[in-house]
Protein backbone atom coordinates (compact mmCIF):
# COMPACT_ATOMS: atom_id res chain seq x y z
CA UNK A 1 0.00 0.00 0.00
CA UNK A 2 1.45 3.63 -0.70
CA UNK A 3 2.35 5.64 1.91
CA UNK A 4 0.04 8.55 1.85
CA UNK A 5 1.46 11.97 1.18
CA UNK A 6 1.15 13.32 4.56
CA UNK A 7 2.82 10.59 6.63
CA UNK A 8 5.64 10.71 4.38
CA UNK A 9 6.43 14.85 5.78
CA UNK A 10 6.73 13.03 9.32
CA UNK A 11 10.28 11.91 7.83
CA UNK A 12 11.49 15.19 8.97
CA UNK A 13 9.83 15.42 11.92
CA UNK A 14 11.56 11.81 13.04
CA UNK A 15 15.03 12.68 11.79
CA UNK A 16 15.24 15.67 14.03
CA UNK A 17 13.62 13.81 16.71
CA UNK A 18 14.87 10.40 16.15
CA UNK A 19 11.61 8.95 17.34
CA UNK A 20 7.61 9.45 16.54
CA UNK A 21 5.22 8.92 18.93
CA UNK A 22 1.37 7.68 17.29
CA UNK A 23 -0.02 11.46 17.64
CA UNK A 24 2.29 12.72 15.45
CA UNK A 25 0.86 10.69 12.23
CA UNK A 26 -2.69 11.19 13.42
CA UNK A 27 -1.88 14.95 12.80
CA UNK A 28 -0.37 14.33 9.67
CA UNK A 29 -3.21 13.27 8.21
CA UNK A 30 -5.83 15.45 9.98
CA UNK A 31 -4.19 18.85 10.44
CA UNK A 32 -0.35 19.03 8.68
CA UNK A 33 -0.41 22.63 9.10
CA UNK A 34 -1.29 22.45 13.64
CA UNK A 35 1.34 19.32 13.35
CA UNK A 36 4.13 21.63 11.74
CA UNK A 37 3.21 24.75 14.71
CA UNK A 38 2.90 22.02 16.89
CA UNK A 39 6.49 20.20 16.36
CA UNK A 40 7.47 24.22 16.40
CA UNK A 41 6.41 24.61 19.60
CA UNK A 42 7.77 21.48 21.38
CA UNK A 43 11.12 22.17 19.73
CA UNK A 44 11.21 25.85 21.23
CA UNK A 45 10.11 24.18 24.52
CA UNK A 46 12.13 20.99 25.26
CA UNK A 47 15.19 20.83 22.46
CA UNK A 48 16.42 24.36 22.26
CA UNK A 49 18.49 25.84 24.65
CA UNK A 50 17.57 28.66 26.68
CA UNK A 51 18.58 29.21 30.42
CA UNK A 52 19.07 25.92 31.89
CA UNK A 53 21.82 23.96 31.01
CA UNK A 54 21.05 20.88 28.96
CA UNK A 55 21.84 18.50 32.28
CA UNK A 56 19.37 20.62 35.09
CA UNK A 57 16.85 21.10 31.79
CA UNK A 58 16.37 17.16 31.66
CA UNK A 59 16.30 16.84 35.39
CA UNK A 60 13.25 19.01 35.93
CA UNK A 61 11.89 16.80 32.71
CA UNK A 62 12.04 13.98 34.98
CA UNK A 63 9.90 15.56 37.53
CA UNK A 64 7.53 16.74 35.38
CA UNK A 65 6.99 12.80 33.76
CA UNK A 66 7.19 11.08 37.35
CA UNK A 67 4.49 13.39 38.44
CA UNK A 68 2.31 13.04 35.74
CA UNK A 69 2.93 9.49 35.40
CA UNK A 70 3.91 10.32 31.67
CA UNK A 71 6.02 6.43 30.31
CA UNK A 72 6.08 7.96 26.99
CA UNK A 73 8.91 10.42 27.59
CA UNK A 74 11.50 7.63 28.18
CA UNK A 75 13.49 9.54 25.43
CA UNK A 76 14.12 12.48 28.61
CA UNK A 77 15.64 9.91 30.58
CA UNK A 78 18.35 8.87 27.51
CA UNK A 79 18.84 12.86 26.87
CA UNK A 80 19.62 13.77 30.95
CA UNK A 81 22.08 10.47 30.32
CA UNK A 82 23.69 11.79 27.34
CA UNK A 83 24.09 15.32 29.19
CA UNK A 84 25.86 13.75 32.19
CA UNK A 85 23.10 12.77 34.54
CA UNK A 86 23.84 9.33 36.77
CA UNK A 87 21.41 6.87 38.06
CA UNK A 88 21.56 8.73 41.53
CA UNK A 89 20.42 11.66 39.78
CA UNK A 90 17.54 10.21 38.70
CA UNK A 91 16.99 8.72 42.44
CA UNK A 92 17.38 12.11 43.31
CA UNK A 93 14.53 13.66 41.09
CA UNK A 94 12.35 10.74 41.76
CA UNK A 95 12.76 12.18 46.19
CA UNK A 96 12.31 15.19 45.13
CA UNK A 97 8.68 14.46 43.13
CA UNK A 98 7.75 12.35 45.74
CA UNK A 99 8.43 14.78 48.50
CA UNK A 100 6.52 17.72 46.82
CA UNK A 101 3.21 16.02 45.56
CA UNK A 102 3.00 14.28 48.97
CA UNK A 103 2.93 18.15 50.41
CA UNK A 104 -0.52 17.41 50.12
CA UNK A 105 -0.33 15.62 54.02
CA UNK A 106 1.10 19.08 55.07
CA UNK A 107 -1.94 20.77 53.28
CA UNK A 108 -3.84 18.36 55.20
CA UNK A 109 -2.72 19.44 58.41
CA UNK A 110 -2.83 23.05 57.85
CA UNK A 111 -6.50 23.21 56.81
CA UNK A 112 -7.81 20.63 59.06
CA UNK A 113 -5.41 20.26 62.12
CA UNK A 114 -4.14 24.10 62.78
CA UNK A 115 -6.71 25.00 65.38
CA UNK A 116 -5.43 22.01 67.40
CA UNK A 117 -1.76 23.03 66.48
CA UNK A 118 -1.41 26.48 66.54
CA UNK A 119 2.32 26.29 67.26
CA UNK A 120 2.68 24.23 63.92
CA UNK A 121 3.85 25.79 61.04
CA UNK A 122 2.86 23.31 57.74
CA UNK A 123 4.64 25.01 55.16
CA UNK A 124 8.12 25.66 57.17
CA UNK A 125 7.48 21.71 58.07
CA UNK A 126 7.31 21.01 54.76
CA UNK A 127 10.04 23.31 53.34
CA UNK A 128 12.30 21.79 56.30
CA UNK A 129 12.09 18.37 55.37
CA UNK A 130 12.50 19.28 51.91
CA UNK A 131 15.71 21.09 52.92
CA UNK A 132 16.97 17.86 54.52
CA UNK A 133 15.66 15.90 51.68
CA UNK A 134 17.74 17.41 48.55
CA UNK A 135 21.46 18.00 49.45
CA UNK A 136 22.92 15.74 47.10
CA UNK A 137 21.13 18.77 44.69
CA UNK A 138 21.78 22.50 44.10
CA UNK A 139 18.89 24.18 46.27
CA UNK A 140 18.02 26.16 43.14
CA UNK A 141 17.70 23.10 40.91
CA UNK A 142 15.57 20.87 43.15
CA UNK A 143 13.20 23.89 44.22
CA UNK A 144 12.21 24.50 40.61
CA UNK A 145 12.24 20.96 40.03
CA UNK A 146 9.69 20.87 42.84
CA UNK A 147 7.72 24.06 41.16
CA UNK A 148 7.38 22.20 38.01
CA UNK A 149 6.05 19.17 39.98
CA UNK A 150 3.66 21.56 41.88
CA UNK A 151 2.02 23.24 38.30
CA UNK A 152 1.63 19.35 36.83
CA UNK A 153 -0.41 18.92 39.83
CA UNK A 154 -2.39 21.18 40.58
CA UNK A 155 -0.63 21.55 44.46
CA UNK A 156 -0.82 25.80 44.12
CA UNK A 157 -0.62 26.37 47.94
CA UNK A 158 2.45 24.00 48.09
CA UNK A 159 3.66 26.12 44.81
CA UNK A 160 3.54 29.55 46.50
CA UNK A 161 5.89 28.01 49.38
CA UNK A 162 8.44 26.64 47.37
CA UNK A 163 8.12 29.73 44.58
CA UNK A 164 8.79 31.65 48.15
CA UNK A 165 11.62 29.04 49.13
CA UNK A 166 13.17 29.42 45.48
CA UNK A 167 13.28 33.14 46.24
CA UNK A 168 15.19 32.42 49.49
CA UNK A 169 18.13 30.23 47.70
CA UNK A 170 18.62 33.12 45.62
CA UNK A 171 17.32 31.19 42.61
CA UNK A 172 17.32 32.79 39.03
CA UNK A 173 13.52 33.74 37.85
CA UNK A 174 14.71 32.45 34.31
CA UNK A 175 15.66 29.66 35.51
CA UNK A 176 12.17 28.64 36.96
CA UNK A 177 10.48 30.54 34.03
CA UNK A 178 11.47 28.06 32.05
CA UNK A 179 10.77 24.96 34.55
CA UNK A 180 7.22 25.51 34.83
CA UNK A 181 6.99 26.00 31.02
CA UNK A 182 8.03 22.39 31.13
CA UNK A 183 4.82 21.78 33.08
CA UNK A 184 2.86 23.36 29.95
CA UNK A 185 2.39 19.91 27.96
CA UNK A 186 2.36 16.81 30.17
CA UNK A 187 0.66 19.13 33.33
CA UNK A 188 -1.74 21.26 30.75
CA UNK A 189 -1.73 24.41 29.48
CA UNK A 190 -4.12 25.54 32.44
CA UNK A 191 -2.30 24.24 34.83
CA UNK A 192 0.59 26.51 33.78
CA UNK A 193 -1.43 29.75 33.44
CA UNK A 194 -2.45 29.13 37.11
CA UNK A 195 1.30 28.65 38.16
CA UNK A 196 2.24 31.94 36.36
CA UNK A 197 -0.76 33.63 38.21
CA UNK A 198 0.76 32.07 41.64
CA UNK A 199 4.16 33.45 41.19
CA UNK A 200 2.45 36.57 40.25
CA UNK A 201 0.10 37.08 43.07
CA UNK A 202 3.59 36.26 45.06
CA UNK A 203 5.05 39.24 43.90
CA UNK A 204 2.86 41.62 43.90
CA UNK A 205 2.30 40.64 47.68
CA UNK A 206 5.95 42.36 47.97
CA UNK A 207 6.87 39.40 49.73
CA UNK A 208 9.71 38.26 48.25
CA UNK A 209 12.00 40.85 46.05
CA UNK A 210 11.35 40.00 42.30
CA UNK A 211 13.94 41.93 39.21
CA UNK A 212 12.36 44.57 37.60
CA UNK A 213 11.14 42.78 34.65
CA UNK A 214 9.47 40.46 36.54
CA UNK A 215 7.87 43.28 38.83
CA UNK A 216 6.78 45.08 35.83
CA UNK A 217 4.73 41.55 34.56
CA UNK A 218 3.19 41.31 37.40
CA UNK A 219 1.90 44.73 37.96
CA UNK A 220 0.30 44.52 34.20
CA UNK A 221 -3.31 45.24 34.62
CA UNK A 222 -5.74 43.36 32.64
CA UNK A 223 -3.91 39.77 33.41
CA UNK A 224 -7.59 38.50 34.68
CA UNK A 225 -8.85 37.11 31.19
CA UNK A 226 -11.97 37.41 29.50
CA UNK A 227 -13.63 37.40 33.17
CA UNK A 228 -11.50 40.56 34.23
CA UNK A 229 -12.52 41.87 30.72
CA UNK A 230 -15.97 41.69 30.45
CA UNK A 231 -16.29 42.76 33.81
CA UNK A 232 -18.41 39.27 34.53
CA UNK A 233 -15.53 39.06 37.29
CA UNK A 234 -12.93 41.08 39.48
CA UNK A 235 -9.35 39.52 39.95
């Protein structure tokens, strides 16, 4: 049987790749031009460089699939290999995803236990054992690591304390900029639109000291969508 027209263009998209995953044809046939914007996109997002180093870039990667339960990424695992990542690494992202989605038990105890504990700090708890937790990584890596595990998750209370925490290790914005956009595929788009509204609540709450772009993003008016804009609903 000849090979329709369309699936022969994902040639290219397997040669830069070195892999196709079944989407990719189903796109080919049903919308070449979204498959071409599409392969665009995921190119700017995971294979070109930007801020993080091709080694901390994978590690977050990691995260993001362990949280999200994603087995089709196992080509993230062979590129954090190839970019000088060990097995302990690996252990190391898989403690740090397991620490921050199981922040939910110190969510637990600050909405439900508090008034019985009011010497009990959750999110210093939390942020303590995670300290104690990641020493075999730089504090900067594993708290974006974490932030990226946070946004596939949906944990946004959890998020604001380790954006906060991030802030505290004197971590570059870029830097976790670009780990929750990581989040934007395997966690969902909406999920990472409510992470960027997090960090930016976070800032303009003056409570941590954000660089002047970043200050200038978040004080943007009109950031509240088509609620905010139809006036159906105040931010």
């Amino acid at each position: 049987m000849p090979i329709n027209t369309a699936l022969q263009n994902l040639e290219a998209i397997r040669d830069k790749r070195g892999y196709l995953l079944p989407h990719h044809g189903l796109l080919a046939l049903s919308a070449p031009n979204l498959l071409q914007q599409y392969d665009d996109l995921y190119s700017s997002l995971a294979l070109t460089d930007r801020y993080l180093n091709r080694h901390d870039h994978e590690f977050v990667w990691l995260g993001v699939l362990m949280s999200t339960q994603e087995a089709l990424g196992t080509h993230h695992v062979q590129r954090f290999l190839d970019a000088g990542g060990t097995p302990d690494e690996l252990g190391s992202a898989a403690a740090i995803t397991a620490i921050a989605t199981g922040s939910r038990h110190h969510l637990f105890i600050e909405d439900h236990w508090t008034p019985h504990l009011p010497e009990v700090s959750p999110a210093q708890q939390y942020l303590t054992l995670f300290n104690k937790m990641t020493t075999d990584i730089a504090a900067p890596l594993a708290h974006i690591t974490a932030c990226a595990v946070h946004t596939c998750v949906g944990n946004w209370r959890a998020l604001d304390w380790q954006i906060r925490a991030a802030y505290a290790a004197q971590t570059e914005e870029l830097l976790l900029a670009e780990a929750l956009s990581l989040a934007m595929f395997p966690g969902s788009i909406p999920h990472y639109v409510h992470a960027a509204d997090v960090w930016r609540r976070i800032i303009l709450s003056k409570e941590v000291v954000a660089s002047e772009p970043f200050q200038q993003w978040a004080s943007l008016s009109g950031q509240g969508g088509f609620d905010e804009a139809s006036h159906v609903k105040q931010p």
